[in-house]
N, C-alpha and C. Protein backbone atom coordinates (compact mmCIF):
# COMPACT_ATOMS: atom_id res chain seq x y z
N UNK A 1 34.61 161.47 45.58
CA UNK A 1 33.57 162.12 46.35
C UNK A 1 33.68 163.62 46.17
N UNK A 2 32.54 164.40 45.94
CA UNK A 2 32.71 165.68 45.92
C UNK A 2 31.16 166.34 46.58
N UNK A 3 31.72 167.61 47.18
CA UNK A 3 30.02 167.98 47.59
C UNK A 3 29.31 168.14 46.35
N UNK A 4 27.08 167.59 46.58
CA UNK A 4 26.63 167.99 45.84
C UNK A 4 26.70 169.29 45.68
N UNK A 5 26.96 170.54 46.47
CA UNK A 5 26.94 172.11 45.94
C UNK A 5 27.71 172.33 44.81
N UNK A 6 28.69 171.31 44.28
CA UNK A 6 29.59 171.77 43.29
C UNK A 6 28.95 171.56 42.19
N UNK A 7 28.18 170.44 42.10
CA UNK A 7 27.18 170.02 41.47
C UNK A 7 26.25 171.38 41.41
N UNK A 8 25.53 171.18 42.27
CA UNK A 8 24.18 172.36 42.32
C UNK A 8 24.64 174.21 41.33
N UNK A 9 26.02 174.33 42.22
CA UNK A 9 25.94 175.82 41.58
C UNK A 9 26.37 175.90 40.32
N UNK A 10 27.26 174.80 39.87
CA UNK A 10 28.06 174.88 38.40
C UNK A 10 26.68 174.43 37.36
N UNK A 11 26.07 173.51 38.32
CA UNK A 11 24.28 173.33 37.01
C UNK A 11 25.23 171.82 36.13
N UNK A 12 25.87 171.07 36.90
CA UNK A 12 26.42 170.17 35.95
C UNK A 12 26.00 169.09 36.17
N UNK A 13 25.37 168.07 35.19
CA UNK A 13 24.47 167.25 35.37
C UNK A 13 25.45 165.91 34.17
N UNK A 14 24.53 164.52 33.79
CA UNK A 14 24.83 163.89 32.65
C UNK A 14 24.23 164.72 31.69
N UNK A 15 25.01 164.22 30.33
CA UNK A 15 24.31 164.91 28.79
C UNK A 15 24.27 163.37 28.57
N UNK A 16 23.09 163.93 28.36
CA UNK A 16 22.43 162.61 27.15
C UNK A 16 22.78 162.72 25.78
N UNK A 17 23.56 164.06 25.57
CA UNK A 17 23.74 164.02 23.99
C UNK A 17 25.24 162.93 23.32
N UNK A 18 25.99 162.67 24.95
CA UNK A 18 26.95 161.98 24.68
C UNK A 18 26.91 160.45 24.75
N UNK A 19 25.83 159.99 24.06
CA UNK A 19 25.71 158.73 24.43
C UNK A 19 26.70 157.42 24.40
N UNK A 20 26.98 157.08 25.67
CA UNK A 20 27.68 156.05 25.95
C UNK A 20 28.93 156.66 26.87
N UNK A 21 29.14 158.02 26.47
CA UNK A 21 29.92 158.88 27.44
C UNK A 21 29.76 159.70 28.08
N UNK A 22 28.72 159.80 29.11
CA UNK A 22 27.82 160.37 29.27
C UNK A 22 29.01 160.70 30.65
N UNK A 23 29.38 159.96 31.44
CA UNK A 23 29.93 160.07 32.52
C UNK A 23 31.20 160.68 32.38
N UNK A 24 32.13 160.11 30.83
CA UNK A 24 33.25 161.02 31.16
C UNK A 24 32.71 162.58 30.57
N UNK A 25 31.67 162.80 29.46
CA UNK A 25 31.48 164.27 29.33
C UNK A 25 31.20 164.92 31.46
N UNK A 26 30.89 164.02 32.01
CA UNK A 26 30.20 165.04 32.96
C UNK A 26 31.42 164.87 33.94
N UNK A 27 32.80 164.03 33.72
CA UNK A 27 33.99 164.36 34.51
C UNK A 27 34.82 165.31 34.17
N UNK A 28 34.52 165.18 32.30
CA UNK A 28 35.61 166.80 32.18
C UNK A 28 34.65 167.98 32.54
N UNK A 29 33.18 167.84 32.54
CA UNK A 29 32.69 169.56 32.92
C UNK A 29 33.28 169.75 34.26
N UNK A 30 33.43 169.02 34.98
CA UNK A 30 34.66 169.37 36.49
C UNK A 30 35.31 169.47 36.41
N UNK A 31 36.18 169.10 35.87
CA UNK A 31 37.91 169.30 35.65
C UNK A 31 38.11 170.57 36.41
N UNK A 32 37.62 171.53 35.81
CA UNK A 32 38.25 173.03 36.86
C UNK A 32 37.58 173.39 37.65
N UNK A 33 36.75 172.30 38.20
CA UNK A 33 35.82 172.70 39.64
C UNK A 33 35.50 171.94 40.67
N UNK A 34 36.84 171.27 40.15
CA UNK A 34 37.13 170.51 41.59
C UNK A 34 38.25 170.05 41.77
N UNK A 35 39.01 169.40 42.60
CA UNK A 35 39.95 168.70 42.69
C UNK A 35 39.93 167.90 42.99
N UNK A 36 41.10 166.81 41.30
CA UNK A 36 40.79 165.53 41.55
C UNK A 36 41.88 164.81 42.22
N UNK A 37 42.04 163.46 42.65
CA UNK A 37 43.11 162.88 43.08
C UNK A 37 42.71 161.32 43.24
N UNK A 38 44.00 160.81 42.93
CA UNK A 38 43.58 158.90 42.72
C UNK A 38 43.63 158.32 44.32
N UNK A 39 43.27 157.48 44.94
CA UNK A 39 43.31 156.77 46.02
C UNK A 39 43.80 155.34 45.60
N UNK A 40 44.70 154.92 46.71
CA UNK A 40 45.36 153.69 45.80
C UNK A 40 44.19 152.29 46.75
N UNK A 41 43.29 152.46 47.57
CA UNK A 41 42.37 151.49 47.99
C UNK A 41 40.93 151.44 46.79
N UNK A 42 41.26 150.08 46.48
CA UNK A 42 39.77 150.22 45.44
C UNK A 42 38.50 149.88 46.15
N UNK A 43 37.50 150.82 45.70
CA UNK A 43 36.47 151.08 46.39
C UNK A 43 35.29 150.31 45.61
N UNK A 44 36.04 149.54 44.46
CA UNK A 44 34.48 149.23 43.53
C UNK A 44 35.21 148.02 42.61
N UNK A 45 33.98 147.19 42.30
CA UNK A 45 33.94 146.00 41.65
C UNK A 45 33.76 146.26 39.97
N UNK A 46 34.43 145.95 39.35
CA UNK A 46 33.73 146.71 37.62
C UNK A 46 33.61 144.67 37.21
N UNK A 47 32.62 144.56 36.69
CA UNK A 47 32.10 143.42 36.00
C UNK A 47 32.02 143.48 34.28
N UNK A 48 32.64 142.64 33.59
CA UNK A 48 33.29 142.48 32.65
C UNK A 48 32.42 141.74 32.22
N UNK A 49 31.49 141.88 30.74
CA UNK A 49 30.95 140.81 30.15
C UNK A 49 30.46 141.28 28.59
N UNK A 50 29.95 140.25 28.00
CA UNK A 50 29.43 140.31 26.63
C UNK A 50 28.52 141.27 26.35
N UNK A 51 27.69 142.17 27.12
CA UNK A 51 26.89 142.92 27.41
C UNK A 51 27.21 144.22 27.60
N UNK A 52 28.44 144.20 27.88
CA UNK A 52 28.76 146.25 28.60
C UNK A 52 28.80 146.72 27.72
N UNK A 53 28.16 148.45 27.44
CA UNK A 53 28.45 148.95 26.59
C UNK A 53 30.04 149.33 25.70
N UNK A 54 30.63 148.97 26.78
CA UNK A 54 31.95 149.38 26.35
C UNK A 54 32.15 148.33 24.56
N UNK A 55 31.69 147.08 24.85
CA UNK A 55 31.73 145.96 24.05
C UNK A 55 30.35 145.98 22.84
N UNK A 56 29.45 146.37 23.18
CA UNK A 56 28.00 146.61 22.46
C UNK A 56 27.80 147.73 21.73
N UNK A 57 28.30 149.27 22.26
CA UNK A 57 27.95 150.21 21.79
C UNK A 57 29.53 151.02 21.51
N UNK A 58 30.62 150.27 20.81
CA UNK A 58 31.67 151.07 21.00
C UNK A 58 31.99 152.00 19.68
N UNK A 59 31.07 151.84 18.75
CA UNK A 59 31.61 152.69 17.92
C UNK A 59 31.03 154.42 18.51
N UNK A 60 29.81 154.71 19.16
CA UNK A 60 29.54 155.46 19.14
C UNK A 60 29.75 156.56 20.32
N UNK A 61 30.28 155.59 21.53
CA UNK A 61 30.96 155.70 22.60
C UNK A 61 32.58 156.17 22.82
N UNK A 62 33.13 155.39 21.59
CA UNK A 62 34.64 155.89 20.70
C UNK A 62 34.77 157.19 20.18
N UNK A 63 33.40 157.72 19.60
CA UNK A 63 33.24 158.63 18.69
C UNK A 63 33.02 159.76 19.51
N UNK A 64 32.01 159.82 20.65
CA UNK A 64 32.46 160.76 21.56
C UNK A 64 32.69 161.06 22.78
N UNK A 65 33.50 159.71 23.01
CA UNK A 65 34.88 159.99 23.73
C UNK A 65 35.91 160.98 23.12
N UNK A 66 36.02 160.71 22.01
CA UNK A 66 37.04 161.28 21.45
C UNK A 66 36.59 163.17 20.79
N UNK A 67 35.02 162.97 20.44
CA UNK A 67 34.93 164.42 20.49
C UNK A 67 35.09 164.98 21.81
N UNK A 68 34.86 164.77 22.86
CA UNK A 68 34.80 165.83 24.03
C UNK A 68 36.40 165.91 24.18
N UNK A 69 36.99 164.97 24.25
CA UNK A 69 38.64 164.56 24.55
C UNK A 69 39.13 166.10 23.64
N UNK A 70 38.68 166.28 22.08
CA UNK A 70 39.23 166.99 21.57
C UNK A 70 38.60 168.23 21.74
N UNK A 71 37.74 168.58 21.76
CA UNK A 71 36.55 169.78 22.92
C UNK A 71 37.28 170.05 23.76
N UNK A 72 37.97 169.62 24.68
CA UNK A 72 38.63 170.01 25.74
C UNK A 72 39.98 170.59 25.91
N UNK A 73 40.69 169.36 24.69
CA UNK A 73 41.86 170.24 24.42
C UNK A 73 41.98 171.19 23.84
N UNK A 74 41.37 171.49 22.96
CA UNK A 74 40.93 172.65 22.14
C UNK A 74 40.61 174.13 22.85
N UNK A 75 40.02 173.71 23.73
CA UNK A 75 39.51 174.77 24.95
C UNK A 75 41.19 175.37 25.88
N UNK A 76 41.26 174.19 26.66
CA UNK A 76 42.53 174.27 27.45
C UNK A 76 43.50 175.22 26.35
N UNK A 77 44.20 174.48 25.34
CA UNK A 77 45.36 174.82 25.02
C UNK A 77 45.02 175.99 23.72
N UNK A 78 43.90 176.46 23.88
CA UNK A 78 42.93 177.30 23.12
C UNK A 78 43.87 177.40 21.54
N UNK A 79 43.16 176.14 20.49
CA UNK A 79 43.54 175.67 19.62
C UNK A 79 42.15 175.51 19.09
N UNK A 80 42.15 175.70 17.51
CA UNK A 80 40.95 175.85 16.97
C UNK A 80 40.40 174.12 16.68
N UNK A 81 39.47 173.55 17.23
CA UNK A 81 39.82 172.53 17.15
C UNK A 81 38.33 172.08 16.02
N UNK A 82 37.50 172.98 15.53
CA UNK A 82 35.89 173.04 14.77
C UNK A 82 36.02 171.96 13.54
N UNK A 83 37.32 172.06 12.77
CA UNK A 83 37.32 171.39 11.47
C UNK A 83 37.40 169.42 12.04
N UNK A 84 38.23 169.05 13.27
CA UNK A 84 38.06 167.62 13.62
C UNK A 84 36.95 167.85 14.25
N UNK A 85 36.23 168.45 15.10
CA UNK A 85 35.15 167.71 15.71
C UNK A 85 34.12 167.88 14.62
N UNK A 86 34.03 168.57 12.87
CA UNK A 86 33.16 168.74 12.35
C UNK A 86 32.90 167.29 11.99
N UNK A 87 34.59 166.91 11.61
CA UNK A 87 34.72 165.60 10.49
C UNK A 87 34.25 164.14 11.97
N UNK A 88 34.33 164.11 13.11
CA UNK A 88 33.58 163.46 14.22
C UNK A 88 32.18 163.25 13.80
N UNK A 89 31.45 164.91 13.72
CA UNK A 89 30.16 164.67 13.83
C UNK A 89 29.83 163.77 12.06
N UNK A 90 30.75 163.97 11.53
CA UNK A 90 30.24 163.36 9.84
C UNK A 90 30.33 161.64 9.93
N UNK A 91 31.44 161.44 10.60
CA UNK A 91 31.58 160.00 11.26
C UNK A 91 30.23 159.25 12.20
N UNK A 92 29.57 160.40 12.81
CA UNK A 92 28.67 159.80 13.71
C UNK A 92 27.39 159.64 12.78
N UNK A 93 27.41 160.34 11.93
CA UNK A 93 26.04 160.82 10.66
C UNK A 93 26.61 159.56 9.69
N UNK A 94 27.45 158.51 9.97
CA UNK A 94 27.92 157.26 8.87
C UNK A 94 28.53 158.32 7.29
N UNK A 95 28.94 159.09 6.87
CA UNK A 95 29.42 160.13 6.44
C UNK A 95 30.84 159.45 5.95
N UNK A 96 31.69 159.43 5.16
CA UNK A 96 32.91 159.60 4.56
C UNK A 96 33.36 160.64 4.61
N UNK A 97 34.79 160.17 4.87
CA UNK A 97 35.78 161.49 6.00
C UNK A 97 36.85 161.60 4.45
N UNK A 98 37.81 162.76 4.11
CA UNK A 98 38.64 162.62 3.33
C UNK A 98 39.73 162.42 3.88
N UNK A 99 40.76 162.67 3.02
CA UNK A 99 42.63 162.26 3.97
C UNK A 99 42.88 163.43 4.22
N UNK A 100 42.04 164.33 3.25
CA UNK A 100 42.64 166.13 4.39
C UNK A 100 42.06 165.85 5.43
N UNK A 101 40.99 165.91 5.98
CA UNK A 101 40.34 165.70 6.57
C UNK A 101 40.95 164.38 8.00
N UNK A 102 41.63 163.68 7.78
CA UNK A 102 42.15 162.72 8.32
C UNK A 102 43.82 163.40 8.72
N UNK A 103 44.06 163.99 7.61
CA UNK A 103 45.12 165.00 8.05
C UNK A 103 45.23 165.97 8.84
N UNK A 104 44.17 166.69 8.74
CA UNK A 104 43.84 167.41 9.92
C UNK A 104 43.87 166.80 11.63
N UNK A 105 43.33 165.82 11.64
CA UNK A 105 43.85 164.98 12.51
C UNK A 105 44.70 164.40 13.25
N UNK A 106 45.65 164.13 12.60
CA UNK A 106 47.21 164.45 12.42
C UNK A 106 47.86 165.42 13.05
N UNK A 107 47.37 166.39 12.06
CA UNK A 107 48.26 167.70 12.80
C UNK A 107 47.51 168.38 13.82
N UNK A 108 46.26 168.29 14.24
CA UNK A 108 45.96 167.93 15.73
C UNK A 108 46.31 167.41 16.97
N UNK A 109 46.68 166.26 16.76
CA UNK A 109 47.41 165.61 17.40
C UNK A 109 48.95 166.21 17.80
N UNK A 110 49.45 166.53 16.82
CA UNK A 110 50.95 167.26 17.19
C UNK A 110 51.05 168.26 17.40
N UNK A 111 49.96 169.23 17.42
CA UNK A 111 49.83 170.45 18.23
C UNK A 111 49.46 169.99 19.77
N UNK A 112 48.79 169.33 19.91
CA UNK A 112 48.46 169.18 21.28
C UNK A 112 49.46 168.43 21.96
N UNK A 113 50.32 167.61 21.28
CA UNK A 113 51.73 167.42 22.15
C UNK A 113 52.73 168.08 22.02
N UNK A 114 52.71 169.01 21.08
CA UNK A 114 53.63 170.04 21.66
C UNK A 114 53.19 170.52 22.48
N UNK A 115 51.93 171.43 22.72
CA UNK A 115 51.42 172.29 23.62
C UNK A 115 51.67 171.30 25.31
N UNK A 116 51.45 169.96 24.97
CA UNK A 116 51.63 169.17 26.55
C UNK A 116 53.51 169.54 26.61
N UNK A 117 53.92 169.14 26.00
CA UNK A 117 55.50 169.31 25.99
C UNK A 117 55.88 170.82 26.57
N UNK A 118 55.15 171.81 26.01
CA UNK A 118 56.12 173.09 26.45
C UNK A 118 55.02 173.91 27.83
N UNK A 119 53.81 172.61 28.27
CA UNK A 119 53.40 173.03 29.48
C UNK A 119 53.65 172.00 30.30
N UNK A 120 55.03 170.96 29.67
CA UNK A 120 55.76 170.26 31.18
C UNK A 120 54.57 169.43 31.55
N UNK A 121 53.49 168.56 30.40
CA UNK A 121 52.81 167.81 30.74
C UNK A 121 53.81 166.46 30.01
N UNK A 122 53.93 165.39 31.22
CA UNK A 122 54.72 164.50 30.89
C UNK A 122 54.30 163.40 30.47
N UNK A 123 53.22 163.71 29.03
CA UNK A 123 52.94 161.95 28.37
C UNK A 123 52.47 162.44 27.14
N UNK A 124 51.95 161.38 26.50
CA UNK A 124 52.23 161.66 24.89
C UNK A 124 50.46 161.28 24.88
N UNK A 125 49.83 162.10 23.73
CA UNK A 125 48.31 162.38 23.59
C UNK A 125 48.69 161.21 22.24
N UNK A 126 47.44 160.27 22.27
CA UNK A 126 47.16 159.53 21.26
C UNK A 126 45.56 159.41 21.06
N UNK A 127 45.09 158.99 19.99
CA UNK A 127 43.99 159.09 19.30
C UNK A 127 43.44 157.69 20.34
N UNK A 128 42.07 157.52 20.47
CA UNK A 128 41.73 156.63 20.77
C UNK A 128 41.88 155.59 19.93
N UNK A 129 41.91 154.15 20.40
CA UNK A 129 42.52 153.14 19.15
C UNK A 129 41.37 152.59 18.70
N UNK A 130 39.88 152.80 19.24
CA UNK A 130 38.54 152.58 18.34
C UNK A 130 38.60 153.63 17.54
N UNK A 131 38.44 154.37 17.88
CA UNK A 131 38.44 155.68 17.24
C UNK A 131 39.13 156.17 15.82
N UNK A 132 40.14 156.06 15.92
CA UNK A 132 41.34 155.73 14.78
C UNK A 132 40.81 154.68 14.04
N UNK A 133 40.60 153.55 14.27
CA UNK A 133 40.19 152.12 13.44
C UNK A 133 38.89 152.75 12.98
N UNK A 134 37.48 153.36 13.48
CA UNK A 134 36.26 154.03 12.93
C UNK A 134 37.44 154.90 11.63
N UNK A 135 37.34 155.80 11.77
CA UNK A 135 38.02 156.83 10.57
C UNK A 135 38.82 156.34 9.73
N UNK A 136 39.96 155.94 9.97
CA UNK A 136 40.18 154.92 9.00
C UNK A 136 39.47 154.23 7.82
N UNK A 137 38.10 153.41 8.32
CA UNK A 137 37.33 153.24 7.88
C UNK A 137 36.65 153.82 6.69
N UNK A 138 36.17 154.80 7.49
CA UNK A 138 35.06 155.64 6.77
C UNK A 138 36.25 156.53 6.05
N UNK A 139 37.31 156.46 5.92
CA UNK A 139 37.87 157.21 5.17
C UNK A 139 37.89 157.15 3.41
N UNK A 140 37.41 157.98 2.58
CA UNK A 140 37.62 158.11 1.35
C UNK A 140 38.81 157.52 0.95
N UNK A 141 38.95 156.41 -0.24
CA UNK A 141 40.45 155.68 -0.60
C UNK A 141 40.86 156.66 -1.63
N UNK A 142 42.34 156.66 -1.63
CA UNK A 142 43.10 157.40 -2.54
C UNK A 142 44.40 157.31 -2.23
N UNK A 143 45.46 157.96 -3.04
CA UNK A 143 46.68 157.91 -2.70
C UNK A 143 47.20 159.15 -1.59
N UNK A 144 46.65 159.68 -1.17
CA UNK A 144 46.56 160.68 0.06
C UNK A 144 46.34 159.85 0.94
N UNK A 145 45.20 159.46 1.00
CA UNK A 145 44.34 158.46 2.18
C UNK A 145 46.31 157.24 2.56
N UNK A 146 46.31 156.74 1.62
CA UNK A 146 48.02 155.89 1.34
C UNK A 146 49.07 156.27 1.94
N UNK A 147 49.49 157.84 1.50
CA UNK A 147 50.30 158.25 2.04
C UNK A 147 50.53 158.47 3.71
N UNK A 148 48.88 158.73 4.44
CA UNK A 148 48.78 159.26 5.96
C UNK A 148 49.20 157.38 6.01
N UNK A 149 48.08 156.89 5.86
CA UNK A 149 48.02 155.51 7.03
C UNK A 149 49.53 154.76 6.65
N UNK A 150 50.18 154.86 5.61
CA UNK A 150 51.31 153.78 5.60
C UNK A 150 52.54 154.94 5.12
N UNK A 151 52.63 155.79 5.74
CA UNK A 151 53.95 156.72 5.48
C UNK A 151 55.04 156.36 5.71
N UNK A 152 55.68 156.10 6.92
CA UNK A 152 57.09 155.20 7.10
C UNK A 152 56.85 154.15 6.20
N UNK A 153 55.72 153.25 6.00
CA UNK A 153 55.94 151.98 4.99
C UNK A 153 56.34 152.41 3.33
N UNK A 154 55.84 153.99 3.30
CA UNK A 154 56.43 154.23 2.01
C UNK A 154 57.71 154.59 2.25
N UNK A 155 58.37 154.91 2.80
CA UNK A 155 59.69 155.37 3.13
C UNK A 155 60.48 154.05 2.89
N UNK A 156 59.83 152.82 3.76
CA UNK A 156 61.03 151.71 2.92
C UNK A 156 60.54 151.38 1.91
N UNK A 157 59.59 151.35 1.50
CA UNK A 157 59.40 150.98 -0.05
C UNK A 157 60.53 151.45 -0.95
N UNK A 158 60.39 153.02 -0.77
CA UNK A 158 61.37 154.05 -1.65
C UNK A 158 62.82 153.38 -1.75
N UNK A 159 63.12 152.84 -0.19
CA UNK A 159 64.37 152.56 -0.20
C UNK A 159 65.07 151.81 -1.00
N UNK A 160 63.83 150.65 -0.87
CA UNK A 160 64.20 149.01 -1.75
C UNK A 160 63.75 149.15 -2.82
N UNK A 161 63.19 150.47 -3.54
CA UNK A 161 62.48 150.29 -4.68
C UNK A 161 61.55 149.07 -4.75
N UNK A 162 60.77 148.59 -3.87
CA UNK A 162 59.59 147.47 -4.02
C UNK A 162 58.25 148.47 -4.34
N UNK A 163 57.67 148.94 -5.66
CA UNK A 163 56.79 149.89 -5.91
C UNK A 163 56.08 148.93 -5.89
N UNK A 164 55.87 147.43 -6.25
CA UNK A 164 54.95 146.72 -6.81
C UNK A 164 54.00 146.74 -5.41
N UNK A 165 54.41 146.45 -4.15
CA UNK A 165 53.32 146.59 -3.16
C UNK A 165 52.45 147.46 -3.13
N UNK A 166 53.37 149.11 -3.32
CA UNK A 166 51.81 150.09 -3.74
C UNK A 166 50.88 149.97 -4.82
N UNK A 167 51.63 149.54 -6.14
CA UNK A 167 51.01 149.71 -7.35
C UNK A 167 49.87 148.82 -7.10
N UNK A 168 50.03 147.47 -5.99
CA UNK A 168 49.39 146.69 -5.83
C UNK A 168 47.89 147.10 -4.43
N UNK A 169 48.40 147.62 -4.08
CA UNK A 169 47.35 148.37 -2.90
C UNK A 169 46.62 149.36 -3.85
N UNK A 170 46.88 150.24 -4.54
CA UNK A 170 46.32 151.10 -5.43
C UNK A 170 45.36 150.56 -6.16
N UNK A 171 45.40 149.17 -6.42
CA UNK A 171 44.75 148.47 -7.31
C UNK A 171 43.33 148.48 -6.57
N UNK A 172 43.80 147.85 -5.28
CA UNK A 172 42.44 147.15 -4.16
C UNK A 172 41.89 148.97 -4.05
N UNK A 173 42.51 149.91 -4.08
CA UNK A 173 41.37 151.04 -3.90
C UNK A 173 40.86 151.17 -4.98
């Protein structure tokens, strides 16, 4: 519950531009204009079916969830964040992403848990797991693309000398 004035003077409404996340874009425009807090009595029924968008519309709902998610951190921990939400919007345009590009991602990610780490925020930032599975996807194949998604798996490869599994994945790209 919050007064409508917080509403009224901040001018913060739904965006329709976030379709399918329309509600969490309009919970982070509060974040610093209000205060939030959990109540442990549940006040509401959520109904589960073949129909919710969560289940119908999740690629695009994944897609920006995860841009505002990174919009925000970007803002907060004032980190340049333009080159992932570019490669987002190329994902939403059905677009092929590269492994720099996917790399970038990456090291996104580990800036923003350091930055939670040395501001004594106590949990670990992960990619959404639609989200990750979309890019993935649409990712350009190559031996870059190889190296991000199965890196520890190359590490035991190296160990046991079993090259034939890559030589053999290399093939299917």
């Amino acid at each position: 519950m919050m007064r409508k004035s917080i509403l009224d003077i901040n001018k913060t409404r739904f965006d329709s531009q976030f379709l399918h996340a329309e509600d969490y874009a309009f919970w982070l425009d509060l974040i610093d204009l209000a205060t939030f807090t959990n109540i442990p009595e549940v006040l509401y029924h959520y109904r589960w079916h073949g129909g919710n968008i969560s289940k119908t519309g999740t690629f695009i709902q994944s897609l920006n969830a995860q841009y505002l998610m990174i919009r925000v951190q970007g803002q907060h921990f004032n980190i340049d964040s333009s080159e992932v939400l570019s490669m987002i919007e190329k994902l939403k345009n059905n677009q092929k992403i590269s492994a720099s590009e996917l790399k970038a991602f990456e090291k996104f990610t580990k800036v923003i848990n350091l930055k939670m780490r040395e501001s004594n925020i106590d949990c670990e930032y992960n990619l959404n797991r639609n989200f990750y599975k979309i890019a993935l996807k649409s990712c350009k194949k190559s031996f870059q693309f190889l190296k991000i998604l199965w890196k520890s798996e190359l590490n035991q490869f190296a160990k046991i000398r079993n090259w034939t599994k890559i030589e053999n994945t290399m093939r299917l790209f």
